[in-house]
Protein backbone atom coordinates (compact mmCIF):
# COMPACT_ATOMS: atom_id res chain seq x y z
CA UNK A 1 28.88 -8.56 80.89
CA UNK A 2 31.77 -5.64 81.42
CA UNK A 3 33.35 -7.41 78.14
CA UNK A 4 29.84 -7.13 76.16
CA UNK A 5 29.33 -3.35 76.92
CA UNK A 6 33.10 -2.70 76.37
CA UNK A 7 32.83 -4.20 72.89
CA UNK A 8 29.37 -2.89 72.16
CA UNK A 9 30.75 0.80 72.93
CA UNK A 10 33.97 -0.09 70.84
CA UNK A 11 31.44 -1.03 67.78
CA UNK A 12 29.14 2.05 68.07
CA UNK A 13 32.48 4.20 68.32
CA UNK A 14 33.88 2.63 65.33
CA UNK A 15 30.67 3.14 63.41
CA UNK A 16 30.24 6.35 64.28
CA UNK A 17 33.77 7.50 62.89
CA UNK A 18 33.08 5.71 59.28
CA UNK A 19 31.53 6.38 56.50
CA UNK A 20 28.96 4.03 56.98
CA UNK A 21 27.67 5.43 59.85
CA UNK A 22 25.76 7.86 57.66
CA UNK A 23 23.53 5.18 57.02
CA UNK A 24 21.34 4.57 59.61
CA UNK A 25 21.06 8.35 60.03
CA UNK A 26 20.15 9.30 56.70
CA UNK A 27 17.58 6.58 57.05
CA UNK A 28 15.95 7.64 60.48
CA UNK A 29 15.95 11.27 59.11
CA UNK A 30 14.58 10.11 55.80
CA UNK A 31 11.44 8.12 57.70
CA UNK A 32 11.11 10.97 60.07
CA UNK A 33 10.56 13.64 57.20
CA UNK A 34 8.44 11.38 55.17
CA UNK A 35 6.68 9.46 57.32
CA UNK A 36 5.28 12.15 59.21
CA UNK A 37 4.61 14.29 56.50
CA UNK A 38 1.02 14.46 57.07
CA UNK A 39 1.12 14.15 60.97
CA UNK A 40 0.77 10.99 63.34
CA UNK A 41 -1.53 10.08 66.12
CA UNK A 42 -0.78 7.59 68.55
CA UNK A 43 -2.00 4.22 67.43
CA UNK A 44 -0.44 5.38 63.61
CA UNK A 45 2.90 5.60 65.82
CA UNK A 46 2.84 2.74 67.07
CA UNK A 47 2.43 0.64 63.99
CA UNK A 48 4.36 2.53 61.75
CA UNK A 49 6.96 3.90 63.66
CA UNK A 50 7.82 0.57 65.20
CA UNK A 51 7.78 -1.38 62.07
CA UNK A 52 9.66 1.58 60.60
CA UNK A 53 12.40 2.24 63.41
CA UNK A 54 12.30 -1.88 63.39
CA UNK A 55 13.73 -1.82 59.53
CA UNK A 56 16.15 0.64 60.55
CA UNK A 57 17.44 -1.78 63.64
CA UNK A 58 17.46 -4.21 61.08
CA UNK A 59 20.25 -2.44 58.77
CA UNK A 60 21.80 -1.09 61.88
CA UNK A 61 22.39 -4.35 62.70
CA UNK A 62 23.92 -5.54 59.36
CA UNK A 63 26.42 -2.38 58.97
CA UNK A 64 27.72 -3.14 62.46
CA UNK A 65 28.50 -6.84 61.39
CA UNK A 66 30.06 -6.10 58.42
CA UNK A 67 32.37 -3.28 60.01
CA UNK A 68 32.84 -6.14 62.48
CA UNK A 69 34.02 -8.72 59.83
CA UNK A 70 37.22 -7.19 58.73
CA UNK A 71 40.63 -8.65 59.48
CA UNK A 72 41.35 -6.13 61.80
CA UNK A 73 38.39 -7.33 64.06
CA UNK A 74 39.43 -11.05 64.28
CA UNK A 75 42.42 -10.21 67.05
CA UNK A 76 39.45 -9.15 69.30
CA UNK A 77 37.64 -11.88 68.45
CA UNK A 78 40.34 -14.34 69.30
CA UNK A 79 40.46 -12.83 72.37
CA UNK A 80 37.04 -13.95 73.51
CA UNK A 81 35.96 -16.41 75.93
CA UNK A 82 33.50 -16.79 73.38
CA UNK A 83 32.28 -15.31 70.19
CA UNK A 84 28.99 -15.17 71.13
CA UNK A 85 30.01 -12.22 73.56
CA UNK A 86 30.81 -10.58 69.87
CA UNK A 87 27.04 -11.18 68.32
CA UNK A 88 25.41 -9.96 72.20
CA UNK A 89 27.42 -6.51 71.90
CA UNK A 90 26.18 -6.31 68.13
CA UNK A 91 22.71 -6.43 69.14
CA UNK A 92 23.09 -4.06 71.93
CA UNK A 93 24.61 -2.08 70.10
CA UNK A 94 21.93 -1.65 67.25
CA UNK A 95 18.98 -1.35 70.11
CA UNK A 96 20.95 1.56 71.35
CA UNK A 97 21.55 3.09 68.44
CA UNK A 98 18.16 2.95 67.28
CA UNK A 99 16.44 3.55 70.44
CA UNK A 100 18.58 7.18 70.19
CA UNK A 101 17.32 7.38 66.57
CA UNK A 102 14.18 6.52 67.49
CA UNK A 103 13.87 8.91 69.97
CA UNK A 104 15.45 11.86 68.04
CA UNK A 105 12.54 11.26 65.32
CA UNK A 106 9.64 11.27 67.94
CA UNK A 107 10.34 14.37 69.90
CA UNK A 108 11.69 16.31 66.27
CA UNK A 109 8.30 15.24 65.14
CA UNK A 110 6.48 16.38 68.58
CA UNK A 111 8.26 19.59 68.56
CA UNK A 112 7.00 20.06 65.20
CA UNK A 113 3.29 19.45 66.01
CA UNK A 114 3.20 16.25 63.42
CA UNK A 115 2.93 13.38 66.31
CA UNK A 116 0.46 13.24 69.07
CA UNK A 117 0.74 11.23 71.82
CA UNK A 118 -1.45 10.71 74.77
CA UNK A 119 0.18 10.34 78.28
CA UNK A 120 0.42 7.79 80.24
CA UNK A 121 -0.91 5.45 77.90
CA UNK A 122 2.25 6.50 75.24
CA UNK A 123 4.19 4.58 78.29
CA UNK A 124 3.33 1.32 76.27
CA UNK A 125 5.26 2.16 73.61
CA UNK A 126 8.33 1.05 74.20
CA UNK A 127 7.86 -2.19 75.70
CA UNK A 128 5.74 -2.91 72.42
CA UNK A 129 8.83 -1.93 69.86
CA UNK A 130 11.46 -3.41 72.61
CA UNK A 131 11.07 -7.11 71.25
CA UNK A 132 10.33 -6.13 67.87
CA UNK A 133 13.45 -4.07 67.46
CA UNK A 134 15.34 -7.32 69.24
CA UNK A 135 14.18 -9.48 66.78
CA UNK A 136 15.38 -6.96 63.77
CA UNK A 137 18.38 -7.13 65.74
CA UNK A 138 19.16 -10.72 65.97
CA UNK A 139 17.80 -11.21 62.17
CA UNK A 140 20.38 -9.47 60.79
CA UNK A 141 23.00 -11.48 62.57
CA UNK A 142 22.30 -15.06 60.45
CA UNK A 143 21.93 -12.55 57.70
CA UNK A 144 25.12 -11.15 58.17
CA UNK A 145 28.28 -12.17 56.34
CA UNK A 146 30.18 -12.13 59.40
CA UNK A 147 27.87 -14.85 60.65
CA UNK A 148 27.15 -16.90 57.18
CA UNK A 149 28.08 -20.14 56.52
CA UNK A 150 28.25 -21.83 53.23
CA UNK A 151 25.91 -19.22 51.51
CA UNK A 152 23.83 -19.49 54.46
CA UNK A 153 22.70 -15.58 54.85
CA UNK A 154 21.25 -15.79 50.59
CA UNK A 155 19.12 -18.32 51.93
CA UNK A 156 17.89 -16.58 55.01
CA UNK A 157 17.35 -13.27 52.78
CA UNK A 158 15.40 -15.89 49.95
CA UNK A 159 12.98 -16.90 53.02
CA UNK A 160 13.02 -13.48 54.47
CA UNK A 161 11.52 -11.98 51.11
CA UNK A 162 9.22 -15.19 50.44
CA UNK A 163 7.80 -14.71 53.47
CA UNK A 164 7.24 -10.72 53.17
CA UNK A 165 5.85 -11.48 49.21
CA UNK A 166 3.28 -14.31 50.57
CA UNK A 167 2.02 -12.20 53.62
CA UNK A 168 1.61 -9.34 50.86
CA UNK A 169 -0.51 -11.85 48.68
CA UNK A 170 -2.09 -14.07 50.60
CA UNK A 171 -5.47 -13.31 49.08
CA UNK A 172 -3.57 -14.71 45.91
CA UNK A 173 -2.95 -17.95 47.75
CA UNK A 174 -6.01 -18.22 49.07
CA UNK A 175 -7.79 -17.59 45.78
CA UNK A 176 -5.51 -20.33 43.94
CA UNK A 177 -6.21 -22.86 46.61
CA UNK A 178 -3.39 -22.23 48.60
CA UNK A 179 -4.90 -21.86 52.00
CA UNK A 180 -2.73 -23.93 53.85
CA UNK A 181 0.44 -21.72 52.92
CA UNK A 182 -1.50 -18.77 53.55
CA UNK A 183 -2.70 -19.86 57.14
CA UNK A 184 1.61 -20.68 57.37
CA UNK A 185 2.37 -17.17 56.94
CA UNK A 186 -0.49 -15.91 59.12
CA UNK A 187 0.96 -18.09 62.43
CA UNK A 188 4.58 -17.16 61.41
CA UNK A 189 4.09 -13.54 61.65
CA UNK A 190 1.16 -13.28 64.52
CA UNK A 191 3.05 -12.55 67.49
CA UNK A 192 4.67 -9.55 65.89
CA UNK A 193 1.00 -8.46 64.20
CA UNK A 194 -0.28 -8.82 67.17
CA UNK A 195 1.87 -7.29 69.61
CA UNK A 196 1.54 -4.01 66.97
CA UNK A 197 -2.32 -4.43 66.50
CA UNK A 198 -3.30 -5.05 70.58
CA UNK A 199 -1.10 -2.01 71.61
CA UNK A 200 -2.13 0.02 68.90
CA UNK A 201 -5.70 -0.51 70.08
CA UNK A 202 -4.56 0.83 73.64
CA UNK A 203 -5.28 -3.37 74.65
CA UNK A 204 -2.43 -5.19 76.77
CA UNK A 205 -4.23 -8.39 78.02
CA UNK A 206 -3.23 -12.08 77.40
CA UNK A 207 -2.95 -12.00 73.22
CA UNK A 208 -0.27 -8.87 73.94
CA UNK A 209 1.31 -10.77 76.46
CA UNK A 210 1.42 -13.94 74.65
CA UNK A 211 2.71 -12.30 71.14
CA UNK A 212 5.33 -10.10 73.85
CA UNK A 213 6.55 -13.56 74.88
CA UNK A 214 6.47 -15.20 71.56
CA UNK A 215 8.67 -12.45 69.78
CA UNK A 216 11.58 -12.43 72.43
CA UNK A 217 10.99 -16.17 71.66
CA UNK A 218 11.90 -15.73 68.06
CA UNK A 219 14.62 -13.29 68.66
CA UNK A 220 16.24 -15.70 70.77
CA UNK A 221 16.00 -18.25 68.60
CA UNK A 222 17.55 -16.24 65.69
CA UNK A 223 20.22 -15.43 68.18
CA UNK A 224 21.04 -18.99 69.26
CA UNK A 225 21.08 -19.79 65.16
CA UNK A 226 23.36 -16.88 65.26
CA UNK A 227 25.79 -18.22 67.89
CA UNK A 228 26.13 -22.46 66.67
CA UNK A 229 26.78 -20.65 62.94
CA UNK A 230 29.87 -18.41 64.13
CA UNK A 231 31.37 -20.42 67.26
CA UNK A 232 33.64 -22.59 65.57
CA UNK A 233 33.69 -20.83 61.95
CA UNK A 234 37.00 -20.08 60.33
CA UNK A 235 37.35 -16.16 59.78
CA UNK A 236 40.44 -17.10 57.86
CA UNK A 237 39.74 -19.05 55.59
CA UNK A 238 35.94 -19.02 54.71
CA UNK A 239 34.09 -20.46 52.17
């Protein structure tokens, strides 16, 4: 564990003094101004925030793994008991550094008088976005190129975006006979609709707890992906 958070503060240090630490900044300050343009209550936060600050974990994520897949990285990395200590402090590090992003946005935006929030049931927030932003986290590990093998990440971005498209149409499919497909997507991406729906509807009974459960589920599932991909790869000589 002492390794994990000595590596994770080592990444979020090294990100912080590049260029492409601008990034996930100028996003978070982008969402914050637009986003709230018009003002927020609490259920809009919930949903829109956390899918929001969730996109954000998602590309914090991915420019920590590529500043981690330089040449200059793979000493440390030889120096591991095991790579997978690597992949835990890049997804500690991109909760952290969103959950201080995130948190910059809400109170800028309460100070501001454009979010509401209603106390103590705004408590519930953050064990709502907590797995979400996990599984952002872990996503963008397989999608990494520090993870990929063989390609693998264009594959995981082809079914990322087929799966975003079809959720987006799914009247389509259903209207062209499709149902089955459409019923697919629905399953695939309940736990994390439902997690966002039930807590923005100020509900935490057995369908939040089951969708809470399920998500972690997923995000350690991505994770484990994550880990048999980059164990034994070769960081010298990759495809």
């Amino acid at each position: 564990m002492r390794r994990i958070i000595t590596l994770t503060s080592f990444l979020i240090q090294d990100l912080a003094r590049s260029i492409a630490g601008v990034v996930p900044l100028a996003l978070s300050l982008a969402f914050g101004i637009i986003a709230f343009e018009y003002g927020m209550d609490q259920a809009q936060f919930i949903t829109v925030a956390g899918i929001g600050m969730s996109a954000i974990c998602l590309v914090t994520g991915l420019v920590l793994a590529s500043r981690a897949n330089r040449a200059s990285s793979f000493l440390i990395i030889a120096r591991l008991h095991r790579r997978a200590e690597l992949l835990a402090a890049l997804v500690l590090g991109s909760l952290l550094i969103t959950a201080a992003l995130g948190f910059v946005v809400a109170v800028a935006n309460l100070l501001a008088g454009r979010l509401t929030l209603d106390f103590p049931s705004a408590l519930w927030i953050l064990p709502t976005w907590l797995p979400l932003w996990l599984l952002a986290a872990t996503l963008a590990l397989p999608l990494s190129g520090l993870v990929e093998r063989g390609g693998s990440h264009l594959l995981g971005y082809a079914l990322l975006a087929g799966l975003l498209i079809a959720n987006d149409r799914r009247s389509f499919l259903v209207q062209h006979k499709l149902n089955w497909l459409a019923r697919l997507v629905e399953t695939i991406l309940w736990p994390m609709s439902t997690l966002a729906g039930q807590a923005s509807a100020g509900i935490h009974g057995r369908e939040y707890l089951l969708a809470w459960v399920l998500t972690f589920a997923y995000g350690w599932l991505l994770f484990m992906l994550a880990v048999s991909l980059f164990e034994d790869k070769d960081l010298l000589w990759s495809e």
